[in-house]
Protein backbone atom coordinates (compact mmCIF):
# COMPACT_ATOMS: atom_id res chain seq x y z
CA UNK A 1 27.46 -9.04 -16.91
CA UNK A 2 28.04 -6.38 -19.93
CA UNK A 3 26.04 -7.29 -22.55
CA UNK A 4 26.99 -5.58 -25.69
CA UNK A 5 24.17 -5.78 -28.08
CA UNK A 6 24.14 -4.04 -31.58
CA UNK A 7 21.44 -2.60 -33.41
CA UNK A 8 20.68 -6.23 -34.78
CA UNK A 9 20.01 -8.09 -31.69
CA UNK A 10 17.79 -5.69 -30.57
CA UNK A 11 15.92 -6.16 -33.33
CA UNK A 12 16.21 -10.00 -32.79
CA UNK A 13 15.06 -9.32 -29.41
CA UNK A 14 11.79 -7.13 -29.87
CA UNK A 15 10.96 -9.90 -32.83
CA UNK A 16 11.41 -13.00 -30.38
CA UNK A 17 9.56 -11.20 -27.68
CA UNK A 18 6.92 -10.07 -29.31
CA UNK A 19 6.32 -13.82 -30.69
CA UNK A 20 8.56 -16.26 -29.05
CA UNK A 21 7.98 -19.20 -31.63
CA UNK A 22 9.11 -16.92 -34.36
CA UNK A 23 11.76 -18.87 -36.17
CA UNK A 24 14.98 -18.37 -37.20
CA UNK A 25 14.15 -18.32 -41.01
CA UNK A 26 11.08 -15.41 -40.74
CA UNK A 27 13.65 -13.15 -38.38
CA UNK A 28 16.32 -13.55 -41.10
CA UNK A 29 13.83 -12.83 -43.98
CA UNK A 30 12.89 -9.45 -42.10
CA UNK A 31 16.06 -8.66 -41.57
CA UNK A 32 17.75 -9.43 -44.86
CA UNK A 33 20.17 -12.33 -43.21
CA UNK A 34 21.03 -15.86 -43.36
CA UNK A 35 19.07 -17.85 -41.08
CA UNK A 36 22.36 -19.81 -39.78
CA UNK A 37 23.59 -16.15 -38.89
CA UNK A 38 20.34 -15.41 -36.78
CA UNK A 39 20.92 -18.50 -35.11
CA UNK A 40 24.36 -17.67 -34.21
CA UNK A 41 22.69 -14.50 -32.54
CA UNK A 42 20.54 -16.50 -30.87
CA UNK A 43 22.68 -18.69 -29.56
CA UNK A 44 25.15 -15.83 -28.47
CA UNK A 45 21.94 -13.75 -27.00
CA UNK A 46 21.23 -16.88 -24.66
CA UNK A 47 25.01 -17.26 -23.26
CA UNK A 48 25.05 -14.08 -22.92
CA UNK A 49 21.82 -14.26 -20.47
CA UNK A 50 20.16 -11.50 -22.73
CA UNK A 51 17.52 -14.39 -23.52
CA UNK A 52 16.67 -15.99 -20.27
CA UNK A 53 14.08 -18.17 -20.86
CA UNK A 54 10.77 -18.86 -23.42
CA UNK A 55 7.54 -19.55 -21.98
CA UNK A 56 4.10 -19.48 -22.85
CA UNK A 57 1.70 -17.14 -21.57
CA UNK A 58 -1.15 -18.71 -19.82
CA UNK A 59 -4.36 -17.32 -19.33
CA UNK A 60 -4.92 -17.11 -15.48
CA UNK A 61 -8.75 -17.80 -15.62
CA UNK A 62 -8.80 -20.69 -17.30
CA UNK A 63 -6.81 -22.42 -14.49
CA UNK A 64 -8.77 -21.10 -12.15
CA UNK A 65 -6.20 -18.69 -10.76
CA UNK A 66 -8.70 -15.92 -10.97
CA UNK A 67 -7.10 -13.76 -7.94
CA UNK A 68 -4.65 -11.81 -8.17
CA UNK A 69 -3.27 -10.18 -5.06
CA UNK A 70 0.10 -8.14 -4.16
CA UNK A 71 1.44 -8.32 -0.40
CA UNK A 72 3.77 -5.79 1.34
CA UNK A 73 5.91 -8.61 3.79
CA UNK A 74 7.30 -6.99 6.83
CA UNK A 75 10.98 -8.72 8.36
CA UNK A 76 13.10 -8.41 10.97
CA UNK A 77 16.09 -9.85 8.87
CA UNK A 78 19.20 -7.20 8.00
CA UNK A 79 18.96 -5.58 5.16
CA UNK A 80 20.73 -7.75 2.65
CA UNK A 81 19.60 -11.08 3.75
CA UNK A 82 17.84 -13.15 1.29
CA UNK A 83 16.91 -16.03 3.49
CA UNK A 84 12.80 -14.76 3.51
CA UNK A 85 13.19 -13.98 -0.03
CA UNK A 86 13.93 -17.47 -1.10
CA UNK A 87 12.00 -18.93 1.30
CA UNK A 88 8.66 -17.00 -0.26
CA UNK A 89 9.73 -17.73 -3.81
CA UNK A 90 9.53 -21.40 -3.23
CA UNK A 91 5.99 -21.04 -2.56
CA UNK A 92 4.26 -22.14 -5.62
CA UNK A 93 1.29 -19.58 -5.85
CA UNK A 94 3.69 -16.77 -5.36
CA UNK A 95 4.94 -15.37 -8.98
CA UNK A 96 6.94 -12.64 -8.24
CA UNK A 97 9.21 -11.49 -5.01
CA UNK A 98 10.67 -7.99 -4.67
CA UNK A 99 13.33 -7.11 -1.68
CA UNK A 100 12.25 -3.36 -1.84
CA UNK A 101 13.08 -0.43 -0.19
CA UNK A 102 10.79 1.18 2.33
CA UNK A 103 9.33 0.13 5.57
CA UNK A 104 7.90 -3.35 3.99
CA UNK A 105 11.21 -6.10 3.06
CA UNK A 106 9.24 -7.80 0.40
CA UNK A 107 6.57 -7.15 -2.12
CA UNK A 108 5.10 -10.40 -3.52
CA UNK A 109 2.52 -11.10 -6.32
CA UNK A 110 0.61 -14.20 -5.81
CA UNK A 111 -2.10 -16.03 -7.66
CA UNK A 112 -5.25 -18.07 -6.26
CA UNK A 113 -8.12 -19.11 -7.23
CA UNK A 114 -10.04 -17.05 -4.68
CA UNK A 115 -10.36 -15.56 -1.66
CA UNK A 116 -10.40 -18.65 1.03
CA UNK A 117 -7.25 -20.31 -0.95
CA UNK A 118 -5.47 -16.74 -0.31
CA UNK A 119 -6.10 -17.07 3.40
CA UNK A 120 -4.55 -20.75 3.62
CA UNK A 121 -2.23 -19.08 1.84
CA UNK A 122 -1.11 -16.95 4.63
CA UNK A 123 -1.82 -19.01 7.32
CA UNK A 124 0.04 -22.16 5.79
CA UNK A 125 2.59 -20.74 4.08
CA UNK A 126 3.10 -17.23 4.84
CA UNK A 127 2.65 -17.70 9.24
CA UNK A 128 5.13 -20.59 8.64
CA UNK A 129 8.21 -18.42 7.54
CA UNK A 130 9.83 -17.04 10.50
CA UNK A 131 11.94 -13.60 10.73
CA UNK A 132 7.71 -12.07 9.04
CA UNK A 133 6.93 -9.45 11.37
CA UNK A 134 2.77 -8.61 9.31
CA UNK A 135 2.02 -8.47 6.04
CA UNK A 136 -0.81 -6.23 4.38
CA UNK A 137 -2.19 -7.78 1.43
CA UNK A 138 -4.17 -6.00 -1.41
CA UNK A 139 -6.51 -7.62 -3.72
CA UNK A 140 -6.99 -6.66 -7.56
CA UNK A 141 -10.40 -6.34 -8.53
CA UNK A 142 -9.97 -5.59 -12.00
CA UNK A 143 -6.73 -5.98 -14.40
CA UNK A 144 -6.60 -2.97 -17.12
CA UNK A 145 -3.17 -4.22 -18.30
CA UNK A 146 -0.62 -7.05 -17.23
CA UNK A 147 2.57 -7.74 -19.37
CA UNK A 148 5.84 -8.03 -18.64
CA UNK A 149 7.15 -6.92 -22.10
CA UNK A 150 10.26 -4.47 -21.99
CA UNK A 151 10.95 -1.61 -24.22
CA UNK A 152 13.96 -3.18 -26.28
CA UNK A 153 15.42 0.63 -27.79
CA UNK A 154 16.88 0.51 -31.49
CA UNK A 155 20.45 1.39 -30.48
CA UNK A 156 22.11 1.38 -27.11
CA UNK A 157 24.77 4.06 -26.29
């Protein structure tokens, strides 16, 4: 999809993303419009998939997801199938999946609370998922920075 954004959305965008209940009233006020106008932008931003969702960022510790750990997924699928892709992303502790190039198929980020719920894990969710050939797992010890802001240029060429 060609997205088309002007120097104003981009502006709406870094606003909304840097504070996603912002409404429509403070982003016109900052940027000198009518707040039905900035709505229309939103609106059009969201059809236009260049908004793709609003959530809430939720700090992992106090739900007790304290571990964070990446794993490198090995397949025997062709390259192009999806099938262990969508199979791992339905697997509620795992946040992210990546079909990446290399010797691994998959890079996944998963959350647990700790250690032994990261080992049934693996052996009940992970072992269960056929066409997985090993995985190799590595555990954070320490976050410096996690965020999945973007840098949203002023103008696109």
């Amino acid at each position: 999809m060609e997205y088309k954004l002007d120097e104003i959305d981009l502006k709406i965008l870094g606003m909304m993303q840097n504070n996603a209940r912002i409404n429509n009233s403070e982003i016109a006020r900052e940027l000198g419009m009518a707040p039905s106008a900035v709505l229309e932008r939103v609106k059009k931003l969201e059809q236009k998939e260049a908004i793709i969702a609003y959530s809430t960022r939720i700090n992992p510790k106090a739900i007790n997801q304290k571990m964070l750990s990446f794993i490198f997924i090995k397949v025997d699928e062709i390259i192009g199938d999806e099938k262990t892709g969508r199979l791992l992303a339905e697997i509620p502790e795992v946040l992210e999946v990546h079909d990446i190039a290399g010797d691994d198929g998959y890079l996944i980020k998963v959350r647990t609370s700790d250690s032994l719920a990261l080992v049934d894990l693996m052996r009940n969710s992970l072992s269960r998922i056929q066409g997985i050939i090993s995985t190799r797992t590595i555990i954070v010890l320490q976050t410096v920075k996690e965020d999945n802001s973007l840098i949203i240029p002023e103008k696109i060429e």
